[in-house]
Each structure stands twice: as structure tokens, then as C-alpha cells.
PDB file of N, CA and C in Angstrom:
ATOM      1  N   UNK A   1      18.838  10.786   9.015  1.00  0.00           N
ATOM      2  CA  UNK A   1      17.517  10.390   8.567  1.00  0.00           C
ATOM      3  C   UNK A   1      16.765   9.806   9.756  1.00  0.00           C
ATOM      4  N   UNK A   2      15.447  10.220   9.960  1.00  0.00           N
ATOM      5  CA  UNK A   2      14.477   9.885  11.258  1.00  0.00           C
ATOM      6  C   UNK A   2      14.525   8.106  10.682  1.00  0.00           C
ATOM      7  N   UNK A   3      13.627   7.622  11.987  1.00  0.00           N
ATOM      8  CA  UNK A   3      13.381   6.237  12.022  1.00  0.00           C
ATOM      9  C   UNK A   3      12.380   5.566  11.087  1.00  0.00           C
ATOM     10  N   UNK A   4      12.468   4.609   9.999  1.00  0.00           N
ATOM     11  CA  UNK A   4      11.761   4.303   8.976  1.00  0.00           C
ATOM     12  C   UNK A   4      11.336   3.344   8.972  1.00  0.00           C
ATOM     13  N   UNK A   5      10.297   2.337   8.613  1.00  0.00           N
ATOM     14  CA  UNK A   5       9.655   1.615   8.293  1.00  0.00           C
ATOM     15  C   UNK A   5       9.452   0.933   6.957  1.00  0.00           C
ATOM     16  N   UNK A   6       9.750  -0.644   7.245  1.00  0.00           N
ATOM     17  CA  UNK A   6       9.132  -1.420   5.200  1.00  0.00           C
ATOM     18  C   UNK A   6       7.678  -1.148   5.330  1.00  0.00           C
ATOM     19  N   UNK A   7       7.151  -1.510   4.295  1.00  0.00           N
ATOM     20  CA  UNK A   7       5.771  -1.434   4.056  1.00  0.00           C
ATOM     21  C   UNK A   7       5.582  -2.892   4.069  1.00  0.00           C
ATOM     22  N   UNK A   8       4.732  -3.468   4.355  1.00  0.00           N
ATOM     23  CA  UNK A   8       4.203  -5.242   4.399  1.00  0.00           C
ATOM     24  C   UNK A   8       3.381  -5.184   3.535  1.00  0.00           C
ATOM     25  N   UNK A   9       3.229  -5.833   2.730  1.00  0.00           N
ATOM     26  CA  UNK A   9       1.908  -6.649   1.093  1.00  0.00           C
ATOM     27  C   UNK A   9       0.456  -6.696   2.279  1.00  0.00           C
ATOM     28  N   UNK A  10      -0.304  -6.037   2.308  1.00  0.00           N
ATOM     29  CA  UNK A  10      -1.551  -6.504   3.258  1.00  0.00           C
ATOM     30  C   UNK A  10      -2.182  -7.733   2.608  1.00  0.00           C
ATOM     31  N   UNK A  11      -1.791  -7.971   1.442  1.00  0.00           N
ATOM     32  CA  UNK A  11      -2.652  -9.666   0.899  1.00  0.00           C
ATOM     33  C   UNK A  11      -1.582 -10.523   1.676  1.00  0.00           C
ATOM     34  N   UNK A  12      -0.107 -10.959   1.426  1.00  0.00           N
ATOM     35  CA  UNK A  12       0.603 -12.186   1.969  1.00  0.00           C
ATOM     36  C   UNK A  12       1.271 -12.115   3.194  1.00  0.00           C
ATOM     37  N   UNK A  13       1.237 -10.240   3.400  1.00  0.00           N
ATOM     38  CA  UNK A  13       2.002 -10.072   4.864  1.00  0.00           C
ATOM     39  C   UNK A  13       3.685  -9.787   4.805  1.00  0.00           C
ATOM     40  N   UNK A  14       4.420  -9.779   3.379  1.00  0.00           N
ATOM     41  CA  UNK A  14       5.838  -9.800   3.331  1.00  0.00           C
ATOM     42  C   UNK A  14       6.361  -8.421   3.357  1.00  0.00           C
ATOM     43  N   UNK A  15       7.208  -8.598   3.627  1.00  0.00           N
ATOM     44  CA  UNK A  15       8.289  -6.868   3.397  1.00  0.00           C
ATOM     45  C   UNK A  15       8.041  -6.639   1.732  1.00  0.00           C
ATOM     46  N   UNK A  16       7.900  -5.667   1.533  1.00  0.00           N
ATOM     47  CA  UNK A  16       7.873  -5.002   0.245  1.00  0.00           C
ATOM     48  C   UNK A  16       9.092  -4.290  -0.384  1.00  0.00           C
ATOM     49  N   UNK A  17       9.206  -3.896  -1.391  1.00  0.00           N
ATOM     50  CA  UNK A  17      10.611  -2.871  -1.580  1.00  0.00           C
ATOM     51  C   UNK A  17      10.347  -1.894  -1.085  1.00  0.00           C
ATOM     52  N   UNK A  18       9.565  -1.140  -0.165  1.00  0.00           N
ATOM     53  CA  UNK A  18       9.230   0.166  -0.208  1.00  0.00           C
ATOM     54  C   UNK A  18       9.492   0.461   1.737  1.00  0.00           C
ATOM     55  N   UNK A  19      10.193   1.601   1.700  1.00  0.00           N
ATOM     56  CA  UNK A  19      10.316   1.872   3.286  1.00  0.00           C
ATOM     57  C   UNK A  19       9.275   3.163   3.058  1.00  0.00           C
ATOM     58  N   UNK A  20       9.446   3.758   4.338  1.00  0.00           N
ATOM     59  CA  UNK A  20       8.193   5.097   4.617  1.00  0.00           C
ATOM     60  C   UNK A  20       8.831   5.499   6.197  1.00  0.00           C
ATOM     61  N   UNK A  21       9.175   6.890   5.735  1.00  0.00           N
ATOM     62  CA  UNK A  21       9.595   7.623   7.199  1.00  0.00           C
ATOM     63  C   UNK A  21       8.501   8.320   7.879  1.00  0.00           C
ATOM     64  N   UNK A  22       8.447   8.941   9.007  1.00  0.00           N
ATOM     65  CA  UNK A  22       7.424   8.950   9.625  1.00  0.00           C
ATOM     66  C   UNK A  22       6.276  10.486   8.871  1.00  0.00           C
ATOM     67  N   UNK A  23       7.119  11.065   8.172  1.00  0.00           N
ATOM     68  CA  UNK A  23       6.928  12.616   7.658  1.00  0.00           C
ATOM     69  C   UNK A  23       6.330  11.885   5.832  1.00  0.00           C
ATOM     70  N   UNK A  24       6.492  10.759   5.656  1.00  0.00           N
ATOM     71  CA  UNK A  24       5.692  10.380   3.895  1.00  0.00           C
ATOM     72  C   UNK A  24       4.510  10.483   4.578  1.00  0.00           C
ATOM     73  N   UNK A  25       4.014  10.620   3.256  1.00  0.00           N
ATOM     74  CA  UNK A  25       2.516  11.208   2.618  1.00  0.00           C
ATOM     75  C   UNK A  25       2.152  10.543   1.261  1.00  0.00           C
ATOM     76  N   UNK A  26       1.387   9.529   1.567  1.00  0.00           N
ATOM     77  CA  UNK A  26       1.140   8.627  -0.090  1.00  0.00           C
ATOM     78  C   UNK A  26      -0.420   8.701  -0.326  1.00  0.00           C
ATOM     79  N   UNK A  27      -0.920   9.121  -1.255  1.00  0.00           N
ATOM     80  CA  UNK A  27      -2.515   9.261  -1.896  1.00  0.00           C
ATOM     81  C   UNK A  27      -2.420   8.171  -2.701  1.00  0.00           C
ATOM     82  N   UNK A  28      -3.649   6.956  -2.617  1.00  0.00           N
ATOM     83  CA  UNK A  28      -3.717   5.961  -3.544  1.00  0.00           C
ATOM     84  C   UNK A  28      -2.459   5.862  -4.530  1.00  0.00           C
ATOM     85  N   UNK A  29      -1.459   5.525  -3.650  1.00  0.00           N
ATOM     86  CA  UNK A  29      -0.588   4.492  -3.813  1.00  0.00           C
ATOM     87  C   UNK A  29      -0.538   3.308  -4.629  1.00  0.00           C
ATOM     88  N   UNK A  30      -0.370   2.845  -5.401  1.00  0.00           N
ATOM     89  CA  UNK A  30      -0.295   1.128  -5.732  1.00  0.00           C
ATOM     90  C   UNK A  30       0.916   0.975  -5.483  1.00  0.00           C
ATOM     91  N   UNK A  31       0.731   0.002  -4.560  1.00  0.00           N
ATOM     92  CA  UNK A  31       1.869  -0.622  -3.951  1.00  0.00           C
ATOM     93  C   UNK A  31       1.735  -2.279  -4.490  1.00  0.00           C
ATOM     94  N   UNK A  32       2.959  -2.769  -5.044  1.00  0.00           N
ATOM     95  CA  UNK A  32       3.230  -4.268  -5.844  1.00  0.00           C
ATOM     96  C   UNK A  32       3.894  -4.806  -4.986  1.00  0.00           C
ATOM     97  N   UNK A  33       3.697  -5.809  -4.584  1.00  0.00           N
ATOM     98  CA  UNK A  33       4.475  -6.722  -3.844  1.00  0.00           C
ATOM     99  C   UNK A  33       4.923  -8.069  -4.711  1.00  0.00           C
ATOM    100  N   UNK A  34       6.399  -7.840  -4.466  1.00  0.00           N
ATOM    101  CA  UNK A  34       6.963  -8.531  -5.567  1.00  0.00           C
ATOM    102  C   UNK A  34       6.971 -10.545  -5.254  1.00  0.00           C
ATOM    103  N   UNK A  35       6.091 -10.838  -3.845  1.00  0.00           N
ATOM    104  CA  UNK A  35       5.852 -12.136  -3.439  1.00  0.00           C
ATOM    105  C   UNK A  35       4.994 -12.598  -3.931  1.00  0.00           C
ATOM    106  N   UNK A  36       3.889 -12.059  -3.353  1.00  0.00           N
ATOM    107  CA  UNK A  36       2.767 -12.324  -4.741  1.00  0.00           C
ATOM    108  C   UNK A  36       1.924 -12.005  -5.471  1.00  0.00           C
ATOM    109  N   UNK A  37       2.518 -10.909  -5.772  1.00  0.00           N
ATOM    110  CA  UNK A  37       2.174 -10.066  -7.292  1.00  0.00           C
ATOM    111  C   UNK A  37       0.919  -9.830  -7.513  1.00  0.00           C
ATOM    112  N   UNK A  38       1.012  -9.157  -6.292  1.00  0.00           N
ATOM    113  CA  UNK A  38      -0.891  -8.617  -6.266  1.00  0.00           C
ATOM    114  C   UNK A  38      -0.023  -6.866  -6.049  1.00  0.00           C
ATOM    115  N   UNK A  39      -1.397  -6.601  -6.752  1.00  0.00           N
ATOM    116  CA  UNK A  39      -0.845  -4.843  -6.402  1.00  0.00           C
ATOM    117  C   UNK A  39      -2.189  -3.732  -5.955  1.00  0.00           C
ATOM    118  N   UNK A  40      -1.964  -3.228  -4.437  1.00  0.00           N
ATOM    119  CA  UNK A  40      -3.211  -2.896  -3.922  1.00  0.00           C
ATOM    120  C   UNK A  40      -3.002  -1.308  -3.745  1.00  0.00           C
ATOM    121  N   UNK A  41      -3.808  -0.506  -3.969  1.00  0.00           N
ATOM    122  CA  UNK A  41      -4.056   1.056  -2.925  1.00  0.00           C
ATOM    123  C   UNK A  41      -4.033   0.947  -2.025  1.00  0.00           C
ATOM    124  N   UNK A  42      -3.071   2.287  -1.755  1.00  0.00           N
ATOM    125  CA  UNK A  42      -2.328   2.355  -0.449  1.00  0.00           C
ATOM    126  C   UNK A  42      -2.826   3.956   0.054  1.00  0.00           C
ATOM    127  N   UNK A  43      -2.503   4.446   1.044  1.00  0.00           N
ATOM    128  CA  UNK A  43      -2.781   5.734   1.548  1.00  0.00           C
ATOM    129  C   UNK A  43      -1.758   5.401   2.657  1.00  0.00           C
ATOM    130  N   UNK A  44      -0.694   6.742   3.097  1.00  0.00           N
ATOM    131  CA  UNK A  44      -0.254   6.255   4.197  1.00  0.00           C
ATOM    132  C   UNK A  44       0.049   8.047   4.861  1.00  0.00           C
ATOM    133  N   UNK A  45      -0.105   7.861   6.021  1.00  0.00           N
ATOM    134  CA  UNK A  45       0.166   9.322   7.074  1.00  0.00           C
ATOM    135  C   UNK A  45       0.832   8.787   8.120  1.00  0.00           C
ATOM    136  N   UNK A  46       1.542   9.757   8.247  1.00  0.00           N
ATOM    137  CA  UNK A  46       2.537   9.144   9.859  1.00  0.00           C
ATOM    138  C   UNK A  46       2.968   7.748   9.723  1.00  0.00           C
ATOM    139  N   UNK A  47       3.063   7.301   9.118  1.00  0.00           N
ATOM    140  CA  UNK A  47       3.228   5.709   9.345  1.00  0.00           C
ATOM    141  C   UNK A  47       2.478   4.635   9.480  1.00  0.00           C
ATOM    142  N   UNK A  48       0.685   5.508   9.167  1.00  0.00           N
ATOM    143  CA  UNK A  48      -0.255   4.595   9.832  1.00  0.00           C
ATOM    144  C   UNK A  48      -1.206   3.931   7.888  1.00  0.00           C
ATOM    145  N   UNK A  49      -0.829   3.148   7.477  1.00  0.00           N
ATOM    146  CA  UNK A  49      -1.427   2.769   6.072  1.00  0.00           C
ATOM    147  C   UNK A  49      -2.479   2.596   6.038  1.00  0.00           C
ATOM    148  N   UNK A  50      -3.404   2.613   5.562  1.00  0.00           N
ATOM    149  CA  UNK A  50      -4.731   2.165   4.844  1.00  0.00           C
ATOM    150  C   UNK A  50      -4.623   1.643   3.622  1.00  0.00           C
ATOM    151  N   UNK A  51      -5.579   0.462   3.553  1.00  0.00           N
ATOM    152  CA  UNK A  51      -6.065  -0.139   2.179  1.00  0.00           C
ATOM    153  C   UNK A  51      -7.408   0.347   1.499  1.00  0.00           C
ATOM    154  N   UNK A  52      -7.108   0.522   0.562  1.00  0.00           N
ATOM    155  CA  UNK A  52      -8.057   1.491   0.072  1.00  0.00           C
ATOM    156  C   UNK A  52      -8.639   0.322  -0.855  1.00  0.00           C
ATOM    157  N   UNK A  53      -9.992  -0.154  -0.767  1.00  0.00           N
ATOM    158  CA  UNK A  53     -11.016  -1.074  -1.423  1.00  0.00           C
ATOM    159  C   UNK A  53     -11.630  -0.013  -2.732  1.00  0.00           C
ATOM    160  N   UNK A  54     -11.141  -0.757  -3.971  1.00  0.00           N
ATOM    161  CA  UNK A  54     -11.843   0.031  -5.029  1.00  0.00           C
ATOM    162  C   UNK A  54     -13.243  -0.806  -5.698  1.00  0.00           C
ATOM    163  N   UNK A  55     -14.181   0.018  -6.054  1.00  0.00           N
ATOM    164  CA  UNK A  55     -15.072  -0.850  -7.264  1.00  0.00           C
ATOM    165  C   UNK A  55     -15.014  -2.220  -7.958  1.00  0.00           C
ATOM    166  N   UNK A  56     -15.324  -3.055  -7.832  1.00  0.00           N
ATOM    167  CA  UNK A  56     -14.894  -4.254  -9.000  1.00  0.00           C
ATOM    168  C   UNK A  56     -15.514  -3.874  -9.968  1.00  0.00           C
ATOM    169  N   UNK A  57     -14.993  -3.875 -11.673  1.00  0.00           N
ATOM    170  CA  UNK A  57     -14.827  -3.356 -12.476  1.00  0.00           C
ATOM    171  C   UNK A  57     -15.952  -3.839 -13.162  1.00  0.00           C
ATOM    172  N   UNK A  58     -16.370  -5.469 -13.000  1.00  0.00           N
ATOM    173  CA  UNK A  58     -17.266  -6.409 -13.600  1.00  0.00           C
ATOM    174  C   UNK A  58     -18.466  -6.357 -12.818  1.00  0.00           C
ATOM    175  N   UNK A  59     -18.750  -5.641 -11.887  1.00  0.00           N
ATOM    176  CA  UNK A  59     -20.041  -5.114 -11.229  1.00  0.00           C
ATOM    177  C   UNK A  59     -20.738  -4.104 -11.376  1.00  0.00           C
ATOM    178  N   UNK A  60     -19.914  -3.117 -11.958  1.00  0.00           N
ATOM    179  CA  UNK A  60     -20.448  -1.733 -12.155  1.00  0.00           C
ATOM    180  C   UNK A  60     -20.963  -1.272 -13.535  1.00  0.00           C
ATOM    181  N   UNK A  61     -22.109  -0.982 -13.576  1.00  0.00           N
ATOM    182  CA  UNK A  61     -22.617  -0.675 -14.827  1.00  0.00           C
ATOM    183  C   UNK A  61     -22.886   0.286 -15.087  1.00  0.00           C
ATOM    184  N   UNK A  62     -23.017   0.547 -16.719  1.00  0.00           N
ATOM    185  CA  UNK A  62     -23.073   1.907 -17.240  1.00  0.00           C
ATOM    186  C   UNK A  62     -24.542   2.159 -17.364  1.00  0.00           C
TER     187      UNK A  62
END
């Protein structure tokens, strides 16, 4: 197996349960971080992640 990587919580900064080898491919992801239980969109290529900022739910109107 190639060389792998944890994923870090981008809110507290901790190791996550989740590794990622250099060949994953994740589309809006929710990734939970079990420290502090925030759970954010993820996107990841090569190893390189993005946080993906969604809508706030209580701003958007019909």
C-alpha cells in the first residue's frame, strides 16, 4: 500500500478516523470529527483537501 495520510478536523485541528492515500478521490465528503463533533465538507485530490463552505440554511429564502 502507497504512503497515506489522517485527515485533521479543519475546525479543532485533530487526527480524525479517516486516512487518504495519495490516488482517493472524495466529492463533498462530510467528514465528523469525533473531538469536537462538528461535521464539515470535504473534497479531497491527491492529498490536497478543501473545505467546502455551504449556504446557511437560516439566510436563504424562498
Amino acid at each position: 500500500m502507497g504512503e497515506t495520510q489522517w485527515i485533521m478536523c479543519p475546525v479543532c485541528g485533530s487526527k480524525t478516523r479517516l486516512r487518504i492515500r495519495y490516488d482517493t478521490v472524495l466529492e463533498r465528503f462530510p467528514l465528523y470529527c469525533p473531538k469536537c463533533k462538528q461535521e464539515t465538507l470535504i473534497s479531497v485530490r491527491q492529498q490536497n483537501i478543501s473545505v467546502i463552505k455551504e449556504p446557511d440554511a437560516k439566510t436563504q429564502s424562498r
